[in-house]
Protein backbone atom coordinates (compact mmCIF):
# COMPACT_ATOMS: atom_id res chain seq x y z
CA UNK A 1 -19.41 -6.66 -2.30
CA UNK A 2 -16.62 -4.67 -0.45
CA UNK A 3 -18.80 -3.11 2.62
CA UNK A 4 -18.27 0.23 4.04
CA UNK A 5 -15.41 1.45 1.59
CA UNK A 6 -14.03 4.41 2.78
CA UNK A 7 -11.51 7.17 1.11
CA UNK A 8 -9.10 9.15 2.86
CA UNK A 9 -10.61 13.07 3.11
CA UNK A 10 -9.01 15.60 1.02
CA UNK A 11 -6.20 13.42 -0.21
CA UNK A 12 -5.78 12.60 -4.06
CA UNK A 13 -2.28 10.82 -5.34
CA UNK A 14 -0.98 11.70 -8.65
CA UNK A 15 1.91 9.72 -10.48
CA UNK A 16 3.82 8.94 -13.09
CA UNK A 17 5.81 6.23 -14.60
CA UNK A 18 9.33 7.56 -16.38
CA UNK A 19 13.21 7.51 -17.22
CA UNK A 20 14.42 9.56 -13.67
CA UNK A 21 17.77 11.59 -14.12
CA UNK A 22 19.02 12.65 -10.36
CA UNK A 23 22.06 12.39 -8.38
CA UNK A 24 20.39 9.87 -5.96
CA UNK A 25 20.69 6.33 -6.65
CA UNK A 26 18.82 5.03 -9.72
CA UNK A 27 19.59 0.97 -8.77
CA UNK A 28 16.21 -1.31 -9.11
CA UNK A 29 16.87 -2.44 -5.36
CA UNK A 30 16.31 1.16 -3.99
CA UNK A 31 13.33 2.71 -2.88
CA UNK A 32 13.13 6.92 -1.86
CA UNK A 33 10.50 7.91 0.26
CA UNK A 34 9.47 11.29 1.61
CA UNK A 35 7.48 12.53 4.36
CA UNK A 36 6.32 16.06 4.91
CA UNK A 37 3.47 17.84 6.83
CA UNK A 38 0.39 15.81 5.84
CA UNK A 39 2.28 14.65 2.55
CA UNK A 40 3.98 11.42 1.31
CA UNK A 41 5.93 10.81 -1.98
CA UNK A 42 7.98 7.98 -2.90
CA UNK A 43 10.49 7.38 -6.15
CA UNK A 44 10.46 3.13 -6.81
CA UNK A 45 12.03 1.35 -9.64
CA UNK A 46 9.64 -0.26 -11.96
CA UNK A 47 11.01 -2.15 -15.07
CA UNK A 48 13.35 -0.97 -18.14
CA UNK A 49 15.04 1.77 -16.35
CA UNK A 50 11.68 3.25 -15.72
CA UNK A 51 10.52 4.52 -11.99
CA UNK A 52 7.15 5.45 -10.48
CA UNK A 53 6.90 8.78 -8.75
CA UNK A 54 3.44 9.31 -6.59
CA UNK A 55 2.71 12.51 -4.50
CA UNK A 56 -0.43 11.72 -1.78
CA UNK A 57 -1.12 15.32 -1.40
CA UNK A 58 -3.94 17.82 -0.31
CA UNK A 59 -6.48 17.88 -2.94
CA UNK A 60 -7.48 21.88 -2.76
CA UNK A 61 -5.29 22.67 -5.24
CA UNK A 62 -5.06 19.78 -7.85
CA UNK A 63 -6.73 19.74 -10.80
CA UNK A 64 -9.11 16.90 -11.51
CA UNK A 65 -6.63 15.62 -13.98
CA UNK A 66 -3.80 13.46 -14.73
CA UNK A 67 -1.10 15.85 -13.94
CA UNK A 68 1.65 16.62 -16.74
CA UNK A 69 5.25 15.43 -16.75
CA UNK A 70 6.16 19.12 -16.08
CA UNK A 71 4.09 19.60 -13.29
CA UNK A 72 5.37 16.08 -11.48
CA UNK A 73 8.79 17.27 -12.80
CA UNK A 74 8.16 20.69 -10.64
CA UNK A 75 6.60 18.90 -7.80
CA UNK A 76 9.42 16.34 -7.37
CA UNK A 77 12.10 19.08 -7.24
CA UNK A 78 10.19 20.96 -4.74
CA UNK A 79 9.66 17.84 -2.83
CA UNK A 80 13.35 16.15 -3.10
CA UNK A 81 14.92 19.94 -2.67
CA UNK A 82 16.65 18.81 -6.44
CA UNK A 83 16.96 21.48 -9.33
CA UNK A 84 18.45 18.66 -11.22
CA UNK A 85 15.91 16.14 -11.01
CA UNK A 86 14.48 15.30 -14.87
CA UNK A 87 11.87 13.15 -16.16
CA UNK A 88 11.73 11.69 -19.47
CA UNK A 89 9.93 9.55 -21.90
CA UNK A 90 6.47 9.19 -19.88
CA UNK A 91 4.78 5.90 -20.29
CA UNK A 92 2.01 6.27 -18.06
CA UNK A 93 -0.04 8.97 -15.80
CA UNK A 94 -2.36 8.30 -13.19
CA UNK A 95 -4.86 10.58 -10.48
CA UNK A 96 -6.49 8.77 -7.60
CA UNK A 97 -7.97 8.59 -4.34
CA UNK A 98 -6.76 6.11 -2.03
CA UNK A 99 -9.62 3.48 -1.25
CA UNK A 100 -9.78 0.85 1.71
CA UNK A 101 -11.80 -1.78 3.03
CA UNK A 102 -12.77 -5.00 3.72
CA UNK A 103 -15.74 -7.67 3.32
CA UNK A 104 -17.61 -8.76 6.45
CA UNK A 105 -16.55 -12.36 5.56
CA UNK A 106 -14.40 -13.91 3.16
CA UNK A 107 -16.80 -17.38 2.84
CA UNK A 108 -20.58 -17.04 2.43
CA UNK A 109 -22.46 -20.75 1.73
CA UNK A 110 -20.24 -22.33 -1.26
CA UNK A 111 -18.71 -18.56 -2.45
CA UNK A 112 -15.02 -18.25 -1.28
CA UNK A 113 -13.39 -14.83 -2.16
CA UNK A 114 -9.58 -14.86 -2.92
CA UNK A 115 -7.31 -11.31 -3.65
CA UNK A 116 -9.12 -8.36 -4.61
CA UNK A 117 -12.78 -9.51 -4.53
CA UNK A 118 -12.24 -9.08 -0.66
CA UNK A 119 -10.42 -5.93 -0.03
CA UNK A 120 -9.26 -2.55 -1.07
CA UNK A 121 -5.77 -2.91 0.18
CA UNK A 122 -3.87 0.29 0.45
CA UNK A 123 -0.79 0.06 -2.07
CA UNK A 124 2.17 -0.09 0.85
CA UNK A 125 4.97 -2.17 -0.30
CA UNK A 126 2.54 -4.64 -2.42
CA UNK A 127 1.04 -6.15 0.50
CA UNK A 128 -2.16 -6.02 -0.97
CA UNK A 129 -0.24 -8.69 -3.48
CA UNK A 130 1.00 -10.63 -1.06
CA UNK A 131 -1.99 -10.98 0.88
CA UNK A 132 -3.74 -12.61 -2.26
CA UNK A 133 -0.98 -14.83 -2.46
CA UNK A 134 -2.10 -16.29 0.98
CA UNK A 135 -5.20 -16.07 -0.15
CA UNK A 136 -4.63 -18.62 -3.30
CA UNK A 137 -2.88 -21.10 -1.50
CA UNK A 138 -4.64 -20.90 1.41
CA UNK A 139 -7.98 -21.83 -0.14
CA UNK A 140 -6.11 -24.32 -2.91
CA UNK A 141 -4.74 -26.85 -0.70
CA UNK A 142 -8.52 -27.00 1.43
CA UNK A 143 -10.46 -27.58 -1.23
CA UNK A 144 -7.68 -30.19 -2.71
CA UNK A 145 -7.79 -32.23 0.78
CA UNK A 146 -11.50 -31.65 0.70
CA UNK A 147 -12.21 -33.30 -2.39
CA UNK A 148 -9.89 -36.04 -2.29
CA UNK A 149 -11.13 -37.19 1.02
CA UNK A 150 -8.62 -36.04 3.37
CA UNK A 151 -9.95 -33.38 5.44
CA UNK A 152 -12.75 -32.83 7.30
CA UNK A 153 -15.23 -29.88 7.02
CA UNK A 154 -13.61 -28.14 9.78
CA UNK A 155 -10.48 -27.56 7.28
CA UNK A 156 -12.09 -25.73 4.80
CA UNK A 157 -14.29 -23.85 7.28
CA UNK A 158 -11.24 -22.31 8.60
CA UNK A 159 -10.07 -19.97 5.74
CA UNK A 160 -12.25 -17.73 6.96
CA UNK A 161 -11.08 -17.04 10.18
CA UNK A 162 -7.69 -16.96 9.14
CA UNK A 163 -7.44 -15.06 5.98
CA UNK A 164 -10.42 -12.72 6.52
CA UNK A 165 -8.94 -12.20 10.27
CA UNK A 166 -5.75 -11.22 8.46
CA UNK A 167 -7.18 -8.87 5.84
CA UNK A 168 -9.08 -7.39 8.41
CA UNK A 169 -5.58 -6.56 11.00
CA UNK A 170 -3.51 -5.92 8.03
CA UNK A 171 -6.15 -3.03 6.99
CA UNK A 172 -6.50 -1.64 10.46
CA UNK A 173 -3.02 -0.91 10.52
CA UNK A 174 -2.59 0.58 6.72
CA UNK A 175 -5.11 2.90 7.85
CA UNK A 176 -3.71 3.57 10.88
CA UNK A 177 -0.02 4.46 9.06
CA UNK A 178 -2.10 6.48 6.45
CA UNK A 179 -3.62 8.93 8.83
CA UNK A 180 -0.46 9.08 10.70
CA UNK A 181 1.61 10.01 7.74
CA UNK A 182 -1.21 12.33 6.02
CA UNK A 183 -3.15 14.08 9.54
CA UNK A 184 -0.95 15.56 11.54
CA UNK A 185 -0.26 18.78 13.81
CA UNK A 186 2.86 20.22 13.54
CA UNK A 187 4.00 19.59 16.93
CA UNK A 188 3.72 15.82 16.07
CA UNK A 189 5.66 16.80 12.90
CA UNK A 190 8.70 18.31 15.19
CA UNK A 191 7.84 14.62 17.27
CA UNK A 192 8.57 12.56 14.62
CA UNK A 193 11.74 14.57 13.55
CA UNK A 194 13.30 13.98 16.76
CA UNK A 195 11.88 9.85 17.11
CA UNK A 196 13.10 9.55 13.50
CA UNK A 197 17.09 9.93 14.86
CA UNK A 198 16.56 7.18 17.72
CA UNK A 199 13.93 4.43 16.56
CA UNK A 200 15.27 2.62 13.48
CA UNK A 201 12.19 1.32 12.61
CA UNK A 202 10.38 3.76 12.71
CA UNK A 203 9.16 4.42 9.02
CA UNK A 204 7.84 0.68 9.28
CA UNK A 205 5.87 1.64 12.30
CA UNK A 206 4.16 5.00 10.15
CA UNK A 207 3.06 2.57 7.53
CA UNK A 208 1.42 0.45 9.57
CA UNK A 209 3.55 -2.91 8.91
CA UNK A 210 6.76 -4.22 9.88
CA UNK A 211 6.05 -7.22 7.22
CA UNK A 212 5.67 -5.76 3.58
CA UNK A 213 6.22 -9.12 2.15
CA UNK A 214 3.91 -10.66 4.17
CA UNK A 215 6.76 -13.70 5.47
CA UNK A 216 5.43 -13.35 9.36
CA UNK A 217 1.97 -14.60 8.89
CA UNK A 218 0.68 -17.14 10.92
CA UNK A 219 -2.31 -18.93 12.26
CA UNK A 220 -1.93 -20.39 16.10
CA UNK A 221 -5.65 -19.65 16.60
CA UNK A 222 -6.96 -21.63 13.78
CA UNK A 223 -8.74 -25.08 14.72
């Protein structure tokens, strides 16, 4: 069980997935992200010509619903500054709260977690995905040597530092992008308008990850 699972206060994320008519590009290699005071949207390509739209907004006023395509279509005109944005043909709504969290250990006597069983991984650029990835292959070739005879004990003792060390850095600094993005005073708002012109990667620093697919892991540590 995931310990100590936390939400972010007064935050809820509503979305939809639909057919997205703008003047922006529409190409399946293009992501749109937006940042405002204590807000985040984003506009991703899914499949079929279809894109998700989420809005991680201040609860106070959102029903305890999934919203409507009209009121996403409102919100995401308000939000992009685009009278001429239009959704069609829904094919899914969704209202959340964003969850995170880890497990004190990802190996307890002959139990070794893999994926989700471990975490609550914050949905930034599918690295929650990814991670599990690692995860598989990282416990698949120890127990293979194990069991043939080719490792030692030591081997298969080590996925837990490494993979539950990495779930454990990767979540500190989702979290830490989260609040940045969602609690902030309006003189860091006016901060990050001006940083925003001269640090180019700067939106990878607010999320908390410079490695979305997950390509930079590595393990010097590990016995």
């Amino acid at each position: 069980m995931i310990s100590r699972r936390k939400k972010f206060e007064h935050r809820a994320n509503r979305q939809v997935d639909a057919k997205l008519h703008w003047p922006r590009s529409t190409e399946p290699n293009q992501l749109w992200f937006f940042t405002y005071h204590n807000e985040f949207s984003g506009v991703m390509p899914v499949w079929g010509g279809y894109h998700r739209l989420f809005f991680l907004e201040d609860d106070d006023q959102m029903p305890d619903r999934d919203p409507t395509l009209a009121e996403i279509q409102t919100r995401a005109r308000e939000v992009t500054e685009d009278d001429t944005l239009t959704l069609t043909d829904p094919i899914w709504f969704s209202h959340s709260r964003f969850q995170y969290g880890v497990v004190p250990a990802y190996v307890k006597d002959r139990v070794f977690l893999v994926g989700d069983a471990g975490h609550y991984t914050l949905p930034i650029g599918g690295q929650g995905m990814n991670a599990g990835f690692h995860d598989a292959v990282g416990i698949s070739w120890r127990l293979a040597m194990r069991l043939k005879g080719y490792a030692s004990p030591v081997v298969l003792d080590s996925y837990n530092g490494e993979r539950h060390t990495e779930h454990k850095n990767l979540n500190d600094k989702q979290v830490s992008g989260f609040k940045r993005l969602m609690y902030r005073s309006k003189l860091e708002d006016t901060l990050l308008d001006v940083a925003g012109k001269v640090i180019l990667d700067l939106g990878s620093q607010l999320f908390g990850s410079d490695d979305l697919q997950q390509m930079l892991v590595s393990y010097a540590k590990s016995p």
